[in-house]
C-alpha atoms as a PDB file:
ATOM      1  CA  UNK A   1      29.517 -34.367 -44.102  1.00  0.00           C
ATOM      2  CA  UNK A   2      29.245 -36.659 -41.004  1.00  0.00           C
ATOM      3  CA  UNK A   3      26.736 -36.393 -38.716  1.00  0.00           C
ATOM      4  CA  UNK A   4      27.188 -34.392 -36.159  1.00  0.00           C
ATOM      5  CA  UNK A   5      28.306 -31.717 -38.285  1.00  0.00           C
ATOM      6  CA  UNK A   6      24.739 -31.442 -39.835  1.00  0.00           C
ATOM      7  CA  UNK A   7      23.572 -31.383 -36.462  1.00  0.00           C
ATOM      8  CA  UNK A   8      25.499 -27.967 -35.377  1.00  0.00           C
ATOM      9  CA  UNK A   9      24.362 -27.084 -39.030  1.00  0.00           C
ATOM     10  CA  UNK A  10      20.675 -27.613 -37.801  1.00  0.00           C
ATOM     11  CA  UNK A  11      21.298 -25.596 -34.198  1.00  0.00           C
ATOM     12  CA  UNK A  12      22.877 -22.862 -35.879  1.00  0.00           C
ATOM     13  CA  UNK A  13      19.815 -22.475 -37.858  1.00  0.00           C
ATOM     14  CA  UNK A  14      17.426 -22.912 -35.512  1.00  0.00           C
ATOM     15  CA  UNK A  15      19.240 -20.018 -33.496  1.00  0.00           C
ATOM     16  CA  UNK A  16      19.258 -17.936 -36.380  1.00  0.00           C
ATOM     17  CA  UNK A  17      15.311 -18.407 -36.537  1.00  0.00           C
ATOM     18  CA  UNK A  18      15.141 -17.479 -32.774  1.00  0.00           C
ATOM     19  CA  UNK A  19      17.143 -14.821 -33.079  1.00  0.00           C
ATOM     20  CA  UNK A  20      14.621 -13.245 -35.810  1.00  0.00           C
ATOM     21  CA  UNK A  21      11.627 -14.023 -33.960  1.00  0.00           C
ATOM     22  CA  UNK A  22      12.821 -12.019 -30.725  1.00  0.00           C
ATOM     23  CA  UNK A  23      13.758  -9.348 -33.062  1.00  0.00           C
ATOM     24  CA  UNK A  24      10.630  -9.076 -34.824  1.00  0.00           C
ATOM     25  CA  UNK A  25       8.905  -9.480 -31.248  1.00  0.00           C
ATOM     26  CA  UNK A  26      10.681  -6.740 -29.745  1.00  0.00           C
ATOM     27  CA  UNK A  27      10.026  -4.742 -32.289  1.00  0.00           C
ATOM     28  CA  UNK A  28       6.081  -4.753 -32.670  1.00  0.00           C
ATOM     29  CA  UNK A  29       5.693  -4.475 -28.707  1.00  0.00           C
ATOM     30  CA  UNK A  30       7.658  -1.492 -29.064  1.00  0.00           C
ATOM     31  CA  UNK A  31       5.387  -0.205 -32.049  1.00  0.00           C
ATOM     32  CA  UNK A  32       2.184  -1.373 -30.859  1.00  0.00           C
ATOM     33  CA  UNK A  33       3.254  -0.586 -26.727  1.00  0.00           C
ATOM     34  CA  UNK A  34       0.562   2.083 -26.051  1.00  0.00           C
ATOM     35  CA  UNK A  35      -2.447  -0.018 -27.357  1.00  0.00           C
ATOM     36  CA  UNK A  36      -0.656  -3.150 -25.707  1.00  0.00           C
ATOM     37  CA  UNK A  37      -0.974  -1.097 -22.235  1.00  0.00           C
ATOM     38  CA  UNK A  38      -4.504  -0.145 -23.310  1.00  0.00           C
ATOM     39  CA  UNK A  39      -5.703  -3.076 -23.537  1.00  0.00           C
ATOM     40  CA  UNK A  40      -4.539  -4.845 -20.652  1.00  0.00           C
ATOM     41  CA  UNK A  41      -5.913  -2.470 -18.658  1.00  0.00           C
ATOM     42  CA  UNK A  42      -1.976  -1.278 -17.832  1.00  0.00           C
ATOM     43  CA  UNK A  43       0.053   2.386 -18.010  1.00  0.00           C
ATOM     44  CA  UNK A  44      -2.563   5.837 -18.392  1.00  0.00           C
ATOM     45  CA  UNK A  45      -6.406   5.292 -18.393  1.00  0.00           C
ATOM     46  CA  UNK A  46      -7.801   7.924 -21.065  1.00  0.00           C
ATOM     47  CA  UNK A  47     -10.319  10.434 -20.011  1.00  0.00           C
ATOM     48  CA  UNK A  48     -13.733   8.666 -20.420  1.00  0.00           C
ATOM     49  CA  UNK A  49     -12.319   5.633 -18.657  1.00  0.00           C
ATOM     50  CA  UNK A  50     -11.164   7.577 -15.735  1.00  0.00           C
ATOM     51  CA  UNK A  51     -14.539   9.245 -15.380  1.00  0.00           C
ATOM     52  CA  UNK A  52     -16.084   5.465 -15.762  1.00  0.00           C
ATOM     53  CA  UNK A  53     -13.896   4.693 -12.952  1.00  0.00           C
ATOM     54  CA  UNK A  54     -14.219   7.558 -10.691  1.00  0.00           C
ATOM     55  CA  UNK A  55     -18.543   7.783 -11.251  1.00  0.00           C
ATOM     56  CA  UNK A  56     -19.303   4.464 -11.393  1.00  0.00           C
ATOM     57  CA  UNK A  57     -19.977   3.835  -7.359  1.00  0.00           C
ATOM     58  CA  UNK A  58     -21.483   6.971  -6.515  1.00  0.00           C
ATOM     59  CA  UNK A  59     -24.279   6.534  -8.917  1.00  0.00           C
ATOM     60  CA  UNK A  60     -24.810   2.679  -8.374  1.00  0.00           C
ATOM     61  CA  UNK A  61     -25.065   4.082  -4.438  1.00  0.00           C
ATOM     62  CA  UNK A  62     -27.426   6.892  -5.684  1.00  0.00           C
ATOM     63  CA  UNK A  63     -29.583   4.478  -7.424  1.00  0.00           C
ATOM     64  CA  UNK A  64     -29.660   1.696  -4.296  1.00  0.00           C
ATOM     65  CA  UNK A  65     -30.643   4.443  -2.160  1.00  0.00           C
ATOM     66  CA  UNK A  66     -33.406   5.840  -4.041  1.00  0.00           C
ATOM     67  CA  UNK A  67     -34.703   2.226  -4.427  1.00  0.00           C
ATOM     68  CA  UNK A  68     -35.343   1.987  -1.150  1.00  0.00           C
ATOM     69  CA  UNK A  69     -36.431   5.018   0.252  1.00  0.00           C
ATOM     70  CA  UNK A  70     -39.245   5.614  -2.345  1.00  0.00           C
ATOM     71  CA  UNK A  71     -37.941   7.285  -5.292  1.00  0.00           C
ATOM     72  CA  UNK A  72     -36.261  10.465  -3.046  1.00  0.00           C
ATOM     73  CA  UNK A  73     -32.326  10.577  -1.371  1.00  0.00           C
ATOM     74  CA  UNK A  74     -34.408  12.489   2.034  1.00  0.00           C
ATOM     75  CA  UNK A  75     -37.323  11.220   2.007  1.00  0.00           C
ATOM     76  CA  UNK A  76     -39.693  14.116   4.290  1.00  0.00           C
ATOM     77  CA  UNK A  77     -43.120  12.350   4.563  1.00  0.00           C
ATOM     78  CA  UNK A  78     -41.687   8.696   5.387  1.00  0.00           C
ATOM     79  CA  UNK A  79     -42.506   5.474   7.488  1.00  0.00           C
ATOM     80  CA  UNK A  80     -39.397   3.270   9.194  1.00  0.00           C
ATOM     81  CA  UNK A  81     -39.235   0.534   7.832  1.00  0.00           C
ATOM     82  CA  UNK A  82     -36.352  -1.451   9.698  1.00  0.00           C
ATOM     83  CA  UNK A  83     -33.385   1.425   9.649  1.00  0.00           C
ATOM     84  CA  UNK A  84     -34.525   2.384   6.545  1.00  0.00           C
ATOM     85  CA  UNK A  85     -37.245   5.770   6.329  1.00  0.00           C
ATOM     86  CA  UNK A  86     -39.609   5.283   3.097  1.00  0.00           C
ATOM     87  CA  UNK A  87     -41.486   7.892   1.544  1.00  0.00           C
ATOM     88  CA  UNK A  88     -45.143   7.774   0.996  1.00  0.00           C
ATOM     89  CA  UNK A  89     -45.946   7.973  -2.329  1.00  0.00           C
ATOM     90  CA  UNK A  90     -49.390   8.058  -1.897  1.00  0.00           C
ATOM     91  CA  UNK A  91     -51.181   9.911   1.596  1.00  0.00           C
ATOM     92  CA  UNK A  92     -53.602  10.855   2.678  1.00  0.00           C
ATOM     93  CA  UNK A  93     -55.592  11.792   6.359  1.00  0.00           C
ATOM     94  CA  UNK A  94     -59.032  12.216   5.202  1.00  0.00           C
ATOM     95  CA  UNK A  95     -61.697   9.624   6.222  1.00  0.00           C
ATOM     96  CA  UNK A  96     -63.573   7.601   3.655  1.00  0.00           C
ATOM     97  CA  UNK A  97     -61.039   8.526   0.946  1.00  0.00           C
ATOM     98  CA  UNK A  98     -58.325   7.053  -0.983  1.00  0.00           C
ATOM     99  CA  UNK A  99     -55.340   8.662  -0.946  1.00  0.00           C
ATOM    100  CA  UNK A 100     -53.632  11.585  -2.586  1.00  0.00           C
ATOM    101  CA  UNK A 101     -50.194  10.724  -5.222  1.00  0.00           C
ATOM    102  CA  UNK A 102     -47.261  12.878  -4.210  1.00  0.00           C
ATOM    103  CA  UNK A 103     -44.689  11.927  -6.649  1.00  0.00           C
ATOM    104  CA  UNK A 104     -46.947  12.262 -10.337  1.00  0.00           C
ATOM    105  CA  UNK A 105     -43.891  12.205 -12.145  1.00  0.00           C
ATOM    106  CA  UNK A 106     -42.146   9.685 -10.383  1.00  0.00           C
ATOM    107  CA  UNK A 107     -39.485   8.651 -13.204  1.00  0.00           C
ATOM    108  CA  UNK A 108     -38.441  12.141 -13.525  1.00  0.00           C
ATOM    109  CA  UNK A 109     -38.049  13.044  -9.384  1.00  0.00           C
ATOM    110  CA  UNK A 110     -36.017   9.709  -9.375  1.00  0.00           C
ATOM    111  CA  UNK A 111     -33.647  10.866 -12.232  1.00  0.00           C
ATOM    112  CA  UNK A 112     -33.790  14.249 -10.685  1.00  0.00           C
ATOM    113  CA  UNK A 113     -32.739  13.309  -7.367  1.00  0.00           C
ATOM    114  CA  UNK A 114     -29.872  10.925  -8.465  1.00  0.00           C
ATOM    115  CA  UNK A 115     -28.669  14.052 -10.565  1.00  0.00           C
ATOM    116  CA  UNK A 116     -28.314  15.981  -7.467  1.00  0.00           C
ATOM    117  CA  UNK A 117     -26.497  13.331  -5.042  1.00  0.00           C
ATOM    118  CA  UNK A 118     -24.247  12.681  -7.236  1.00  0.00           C
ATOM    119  CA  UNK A 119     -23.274  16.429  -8.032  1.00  0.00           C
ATOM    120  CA  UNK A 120     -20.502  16.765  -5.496  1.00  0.00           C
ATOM    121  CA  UNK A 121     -19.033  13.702  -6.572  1.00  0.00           C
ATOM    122  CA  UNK A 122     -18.970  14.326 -10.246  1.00  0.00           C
ATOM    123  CA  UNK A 123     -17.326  17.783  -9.876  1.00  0.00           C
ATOM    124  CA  UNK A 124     -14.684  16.285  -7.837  1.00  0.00           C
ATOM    125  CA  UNK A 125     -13.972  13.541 -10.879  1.00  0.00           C
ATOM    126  CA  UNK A 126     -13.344  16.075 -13.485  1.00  0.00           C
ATOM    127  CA  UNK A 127     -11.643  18.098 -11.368  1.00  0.00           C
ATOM    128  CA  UNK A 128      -9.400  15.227 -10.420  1.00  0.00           C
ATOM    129  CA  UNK A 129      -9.001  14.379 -13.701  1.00  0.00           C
ATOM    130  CA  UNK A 130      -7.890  17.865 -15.108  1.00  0.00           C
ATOM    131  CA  UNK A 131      -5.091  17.442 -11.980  1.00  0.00           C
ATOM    132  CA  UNK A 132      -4.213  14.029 -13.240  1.00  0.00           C
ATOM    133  CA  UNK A 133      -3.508  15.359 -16.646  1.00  0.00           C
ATOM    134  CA  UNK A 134      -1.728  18.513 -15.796  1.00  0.00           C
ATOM    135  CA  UNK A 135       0.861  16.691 -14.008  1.00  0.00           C
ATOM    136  CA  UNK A 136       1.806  14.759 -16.637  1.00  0.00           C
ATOM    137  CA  UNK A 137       2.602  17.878 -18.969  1.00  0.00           C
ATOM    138  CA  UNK A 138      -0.499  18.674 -20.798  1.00  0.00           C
ATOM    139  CA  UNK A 139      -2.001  21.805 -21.211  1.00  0.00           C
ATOM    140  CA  UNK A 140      -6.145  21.242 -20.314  1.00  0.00           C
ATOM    141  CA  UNK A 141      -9.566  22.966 -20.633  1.00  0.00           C
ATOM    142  CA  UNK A 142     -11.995  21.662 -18.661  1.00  0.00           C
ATOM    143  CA  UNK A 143     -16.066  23.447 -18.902  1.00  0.00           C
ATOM    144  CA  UNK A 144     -18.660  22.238 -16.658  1.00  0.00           C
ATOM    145  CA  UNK A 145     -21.677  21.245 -18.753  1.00  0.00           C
ATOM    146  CA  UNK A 146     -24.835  20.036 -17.889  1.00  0.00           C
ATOM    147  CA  UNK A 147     -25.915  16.329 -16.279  1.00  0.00           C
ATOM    148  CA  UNK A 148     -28.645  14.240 -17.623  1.00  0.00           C
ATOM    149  CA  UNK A 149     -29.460  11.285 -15.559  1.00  0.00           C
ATOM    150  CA  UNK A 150     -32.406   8.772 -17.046  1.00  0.00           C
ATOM    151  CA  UNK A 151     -34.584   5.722 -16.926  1.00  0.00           C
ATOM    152  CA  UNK A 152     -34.364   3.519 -19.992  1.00  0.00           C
ATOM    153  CA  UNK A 153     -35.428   0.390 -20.124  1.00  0.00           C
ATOM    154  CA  UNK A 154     -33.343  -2.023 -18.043  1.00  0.00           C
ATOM    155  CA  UNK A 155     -30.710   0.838 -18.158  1.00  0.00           C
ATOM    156  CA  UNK A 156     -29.781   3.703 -16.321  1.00  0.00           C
ATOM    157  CA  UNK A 157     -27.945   6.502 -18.147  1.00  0.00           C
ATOM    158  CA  UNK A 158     -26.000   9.731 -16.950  1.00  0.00           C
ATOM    159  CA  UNK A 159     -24.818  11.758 -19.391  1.00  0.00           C
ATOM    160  CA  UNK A 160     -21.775  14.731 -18.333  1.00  0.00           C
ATOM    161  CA  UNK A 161     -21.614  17.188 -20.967  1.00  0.00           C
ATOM    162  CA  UNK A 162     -18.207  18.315 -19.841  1.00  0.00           C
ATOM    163  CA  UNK A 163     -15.815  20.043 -22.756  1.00  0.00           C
ATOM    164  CA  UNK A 164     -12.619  18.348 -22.057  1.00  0.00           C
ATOM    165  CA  UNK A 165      -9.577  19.320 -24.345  1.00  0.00           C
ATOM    166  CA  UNK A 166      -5.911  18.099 -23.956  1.00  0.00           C
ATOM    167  CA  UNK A 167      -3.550  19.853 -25.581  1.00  0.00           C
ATOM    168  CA  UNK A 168       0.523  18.053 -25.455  1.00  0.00           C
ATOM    169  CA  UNK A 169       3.241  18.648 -28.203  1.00  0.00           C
ATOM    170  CA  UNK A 170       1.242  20.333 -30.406  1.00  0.00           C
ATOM    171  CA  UNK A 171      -1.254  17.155 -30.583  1.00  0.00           C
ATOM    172  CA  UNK A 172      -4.851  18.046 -28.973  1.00  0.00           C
ATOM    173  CA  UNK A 173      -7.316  15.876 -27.767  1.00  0.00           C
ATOM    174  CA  UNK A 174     -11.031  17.271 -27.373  1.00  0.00           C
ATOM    175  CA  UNK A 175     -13.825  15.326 -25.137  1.00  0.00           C
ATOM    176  CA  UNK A 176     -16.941  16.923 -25.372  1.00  0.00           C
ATOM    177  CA  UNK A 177     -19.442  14.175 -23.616  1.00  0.00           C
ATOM    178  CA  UNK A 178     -18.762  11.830 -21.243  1.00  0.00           C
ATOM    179  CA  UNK A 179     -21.665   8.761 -20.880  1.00  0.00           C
ATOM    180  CA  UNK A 180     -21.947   5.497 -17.543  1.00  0.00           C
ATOM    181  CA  UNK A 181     -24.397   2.988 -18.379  1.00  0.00           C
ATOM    182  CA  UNK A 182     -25.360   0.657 -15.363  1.00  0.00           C
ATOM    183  CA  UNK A 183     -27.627  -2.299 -16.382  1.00  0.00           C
ATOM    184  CA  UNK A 184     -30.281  -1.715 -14.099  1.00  0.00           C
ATOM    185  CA  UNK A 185     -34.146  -1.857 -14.739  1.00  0.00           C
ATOM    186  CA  UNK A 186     -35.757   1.005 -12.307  1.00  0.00           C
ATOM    187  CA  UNK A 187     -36.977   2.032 -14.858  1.00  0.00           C
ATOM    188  CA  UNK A 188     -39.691  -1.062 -15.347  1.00  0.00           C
ATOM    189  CA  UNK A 189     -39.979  -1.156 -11.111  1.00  0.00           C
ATOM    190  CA  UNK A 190     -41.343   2.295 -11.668  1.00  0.00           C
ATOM    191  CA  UNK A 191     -43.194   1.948 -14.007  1.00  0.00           C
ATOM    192  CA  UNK A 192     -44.687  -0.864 -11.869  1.00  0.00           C
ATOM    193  CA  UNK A 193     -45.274   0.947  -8.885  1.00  0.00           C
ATOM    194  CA  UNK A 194     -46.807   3.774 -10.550  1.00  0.00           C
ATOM    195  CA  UNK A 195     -49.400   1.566 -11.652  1.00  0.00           C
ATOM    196  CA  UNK A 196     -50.102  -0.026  -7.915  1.00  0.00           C
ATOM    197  CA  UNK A 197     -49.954   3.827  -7.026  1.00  0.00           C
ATOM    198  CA  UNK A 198     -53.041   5.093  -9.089  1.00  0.00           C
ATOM    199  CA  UNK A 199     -54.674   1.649  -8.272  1.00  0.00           C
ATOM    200  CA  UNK A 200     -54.520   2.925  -4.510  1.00  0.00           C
ATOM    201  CA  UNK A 201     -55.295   6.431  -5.299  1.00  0.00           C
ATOM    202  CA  UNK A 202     -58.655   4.970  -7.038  1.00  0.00           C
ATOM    203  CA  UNK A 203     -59.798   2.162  -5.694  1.00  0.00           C
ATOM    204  CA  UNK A 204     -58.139   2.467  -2.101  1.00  0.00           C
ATOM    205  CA  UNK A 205     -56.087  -1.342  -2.299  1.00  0.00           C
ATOM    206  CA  UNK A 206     -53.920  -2.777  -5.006  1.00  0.00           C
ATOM    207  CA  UNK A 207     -53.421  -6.773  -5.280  1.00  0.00           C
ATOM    208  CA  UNK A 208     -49.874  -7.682  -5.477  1.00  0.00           C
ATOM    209  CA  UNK A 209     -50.949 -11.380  -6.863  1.00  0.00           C
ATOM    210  CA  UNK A 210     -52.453  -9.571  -9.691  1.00  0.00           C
ATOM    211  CA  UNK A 211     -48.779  -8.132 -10.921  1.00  0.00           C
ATOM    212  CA  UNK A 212     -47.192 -11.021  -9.477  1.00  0.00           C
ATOM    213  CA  UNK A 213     -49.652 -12.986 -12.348  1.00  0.00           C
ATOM    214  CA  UNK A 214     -48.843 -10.530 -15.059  1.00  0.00           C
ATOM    215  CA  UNK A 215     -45.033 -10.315 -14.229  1.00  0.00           C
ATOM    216  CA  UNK A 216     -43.735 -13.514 -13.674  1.00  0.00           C
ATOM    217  CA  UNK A 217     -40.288 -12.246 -12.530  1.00  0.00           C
ATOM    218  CA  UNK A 218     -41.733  -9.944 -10.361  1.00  0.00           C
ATOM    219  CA  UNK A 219     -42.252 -10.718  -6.496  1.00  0.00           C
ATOM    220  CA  UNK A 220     -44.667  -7.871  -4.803  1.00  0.00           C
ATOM    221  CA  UNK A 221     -44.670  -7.803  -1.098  1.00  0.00           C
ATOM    222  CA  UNK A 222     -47.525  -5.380   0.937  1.00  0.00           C
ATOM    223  CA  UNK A 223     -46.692  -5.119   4.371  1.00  0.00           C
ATOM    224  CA  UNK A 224     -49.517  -3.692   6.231  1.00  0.00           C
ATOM    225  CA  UNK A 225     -49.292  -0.871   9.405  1.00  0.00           C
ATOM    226  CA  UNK A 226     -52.089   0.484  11.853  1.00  0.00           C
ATOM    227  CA  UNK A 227     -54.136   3.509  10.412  1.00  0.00           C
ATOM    228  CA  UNK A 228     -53.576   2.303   6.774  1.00  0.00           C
ATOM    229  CA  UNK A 229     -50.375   2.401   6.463  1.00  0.00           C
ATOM    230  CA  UNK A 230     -48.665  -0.422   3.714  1.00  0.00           C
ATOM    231  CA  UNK A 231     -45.108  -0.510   2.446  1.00  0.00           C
ATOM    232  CA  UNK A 232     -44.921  -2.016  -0.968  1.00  0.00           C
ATOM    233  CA  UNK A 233     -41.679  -3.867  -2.101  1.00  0.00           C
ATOM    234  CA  UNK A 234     -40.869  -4.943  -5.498  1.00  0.00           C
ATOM    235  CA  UNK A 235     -37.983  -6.975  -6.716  1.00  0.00           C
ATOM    236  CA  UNK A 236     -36.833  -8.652  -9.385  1.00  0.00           C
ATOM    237  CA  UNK A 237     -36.412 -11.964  -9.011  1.00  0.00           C
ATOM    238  CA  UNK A 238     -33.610 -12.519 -11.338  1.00  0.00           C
ATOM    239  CA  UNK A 239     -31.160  -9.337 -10.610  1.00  0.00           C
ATOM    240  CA  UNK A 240     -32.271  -8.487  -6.968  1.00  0.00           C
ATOM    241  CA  UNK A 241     -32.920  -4.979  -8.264  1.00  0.00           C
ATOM    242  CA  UNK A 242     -36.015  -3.323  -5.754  1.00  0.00           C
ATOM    243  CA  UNK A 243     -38.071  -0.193  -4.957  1.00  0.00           C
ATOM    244  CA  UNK A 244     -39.774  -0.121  -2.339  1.00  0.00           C
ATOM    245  CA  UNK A 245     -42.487   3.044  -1.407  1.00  0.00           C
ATOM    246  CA  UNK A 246     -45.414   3.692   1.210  1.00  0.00           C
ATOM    247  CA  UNK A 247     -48.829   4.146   0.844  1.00  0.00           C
ATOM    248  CA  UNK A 248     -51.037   6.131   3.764  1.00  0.00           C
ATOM    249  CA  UNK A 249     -54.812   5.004   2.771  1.00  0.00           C
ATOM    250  CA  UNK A 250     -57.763   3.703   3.716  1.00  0.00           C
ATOM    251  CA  UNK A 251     -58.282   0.842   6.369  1.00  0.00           C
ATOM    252  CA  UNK A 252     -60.307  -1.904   4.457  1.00  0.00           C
ATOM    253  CA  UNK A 253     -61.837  -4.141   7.345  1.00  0.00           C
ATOM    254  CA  UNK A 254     -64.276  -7.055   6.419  1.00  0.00           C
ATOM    255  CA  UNK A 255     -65.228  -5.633   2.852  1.00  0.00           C
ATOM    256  CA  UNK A 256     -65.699  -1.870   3.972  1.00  0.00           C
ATOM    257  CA  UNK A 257     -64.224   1.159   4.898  1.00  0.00           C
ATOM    258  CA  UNK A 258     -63.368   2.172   8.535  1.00  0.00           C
ATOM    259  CA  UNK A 259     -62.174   5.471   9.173  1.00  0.00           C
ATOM    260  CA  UNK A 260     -58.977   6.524  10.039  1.00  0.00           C
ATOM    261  CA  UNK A 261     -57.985   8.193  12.912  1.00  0.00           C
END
């Protein structure tokens, strides 16, 4: 055989080979389509990644809000600080004395109030979500469960213990919790301040150098006001993550006490 017959021999084959591939391409795309589509982030999102989705924001602006208004989403006994009203988290108008702590159980009025600004918001999400379903055929339960919002250590979890069941073709699908981690340590930045609180509430000053010393990621500002008012600020150095709070105390003045007005 001359040469240029083996070389349409070697074409042909090399066709032929193509020809299989595609076919054998084509065919696990079309198997393997929905997980394809899942995993590029393309076609339906499924129900826990729609409520990712939907959540997310509200509770990241829940959380930045709390941070810097003390600990509360209306703060009622506050100081301006810029635009921004803080709440005192430790007050008081007595003479001679340190001041009084407001929040005792700070950690839980923080997870408390993020529970309740994001309320409206979550009940919209599921009940966007049933809506989303529906249209596209199925048949869907939805029960409103309870919300747990907490501090954990340089987490924050919310926890929607929704009952969520899909029902399409005879195939059901049943959610039954629903869970948003943000990577976020308010928890440790309360923990923090709680400590400068009692500090203030005992001794009528806290040291920010002190923390500063212990914590070495840790910058503590104390911005002092007239009749002892101080705003606190804490931040991580390394995320940016803050809380800042107000304290209404005594007026130290050349190693003793003067009284407030």
């Amino acid at each position: 055989m001359n040469k240029r017959g083996m070389n349409r021999r070697g074409q042909v084959t090399i066709f032929i080979i193509l020809a299989i591939i595609i076919v054998a391409a084509g065919f696990l795309i079309y198997s393997f389509y929905p997980q394809i589509k899942t995993s590029f982030g393309g076609g339906e999102q499924n129900p826990e990644s729609y409520i990712q989705t939907c959540i997310e924001q509200d509770i990241k602006e829940a959380v930045d809000k709390v941070s810097i208004q003390g600990g509360s989403i209306n703060p009622l006994n506050n100081i301006l600080y810029g635009d921004t009203k803080v709440e005192f988290l430790c007050y008081t108008e007595e003479n001679y004395r340190p001041c009084v702590v407001q929040q005792p159980m700070l950690k839980q009025h923080i997870e408390s109030e993020i529970e309740k600004d994001i309320e409206t918001d979550v009940n919209a999400c599921f009940t966007s979500l049933k809506e989303s379903y529906q249209k596209r055929g199925y048949e869907v339960n939805l029960k409103k469960g309870e919300q747990n919002t907490e501090l954990l250590p340089n987490k924050i979890s919310s926890v929607f213990n929704y009952s969520f069941t899909l029902t399409k073709n005879g195939d059901t699908q049943e959610y039954n919790s629903f869970i948003i981690l943000l990577n976020n340590n308010l928890y440790e930045l309360t923990a923090i301040a709680n400590s400068i609180i009692e500090w203030e509430a005992t001794y009528g000053d806290a040291e920010p150098t002190t923390y500063m010393t212990y914590y070495h990621n840790l910058k503590v500002e104390k911005i002092k006001r007239d009749n002892g008012e101080k705003i606190y600020i804490l931040t991580d150095r390394e995320t940016g993550n803050k809380f800042q709070f107000a304290i209404k105390g005594q007026i130290w003045v050349a190693g003793y006490v003067t009284p407030t007005a």
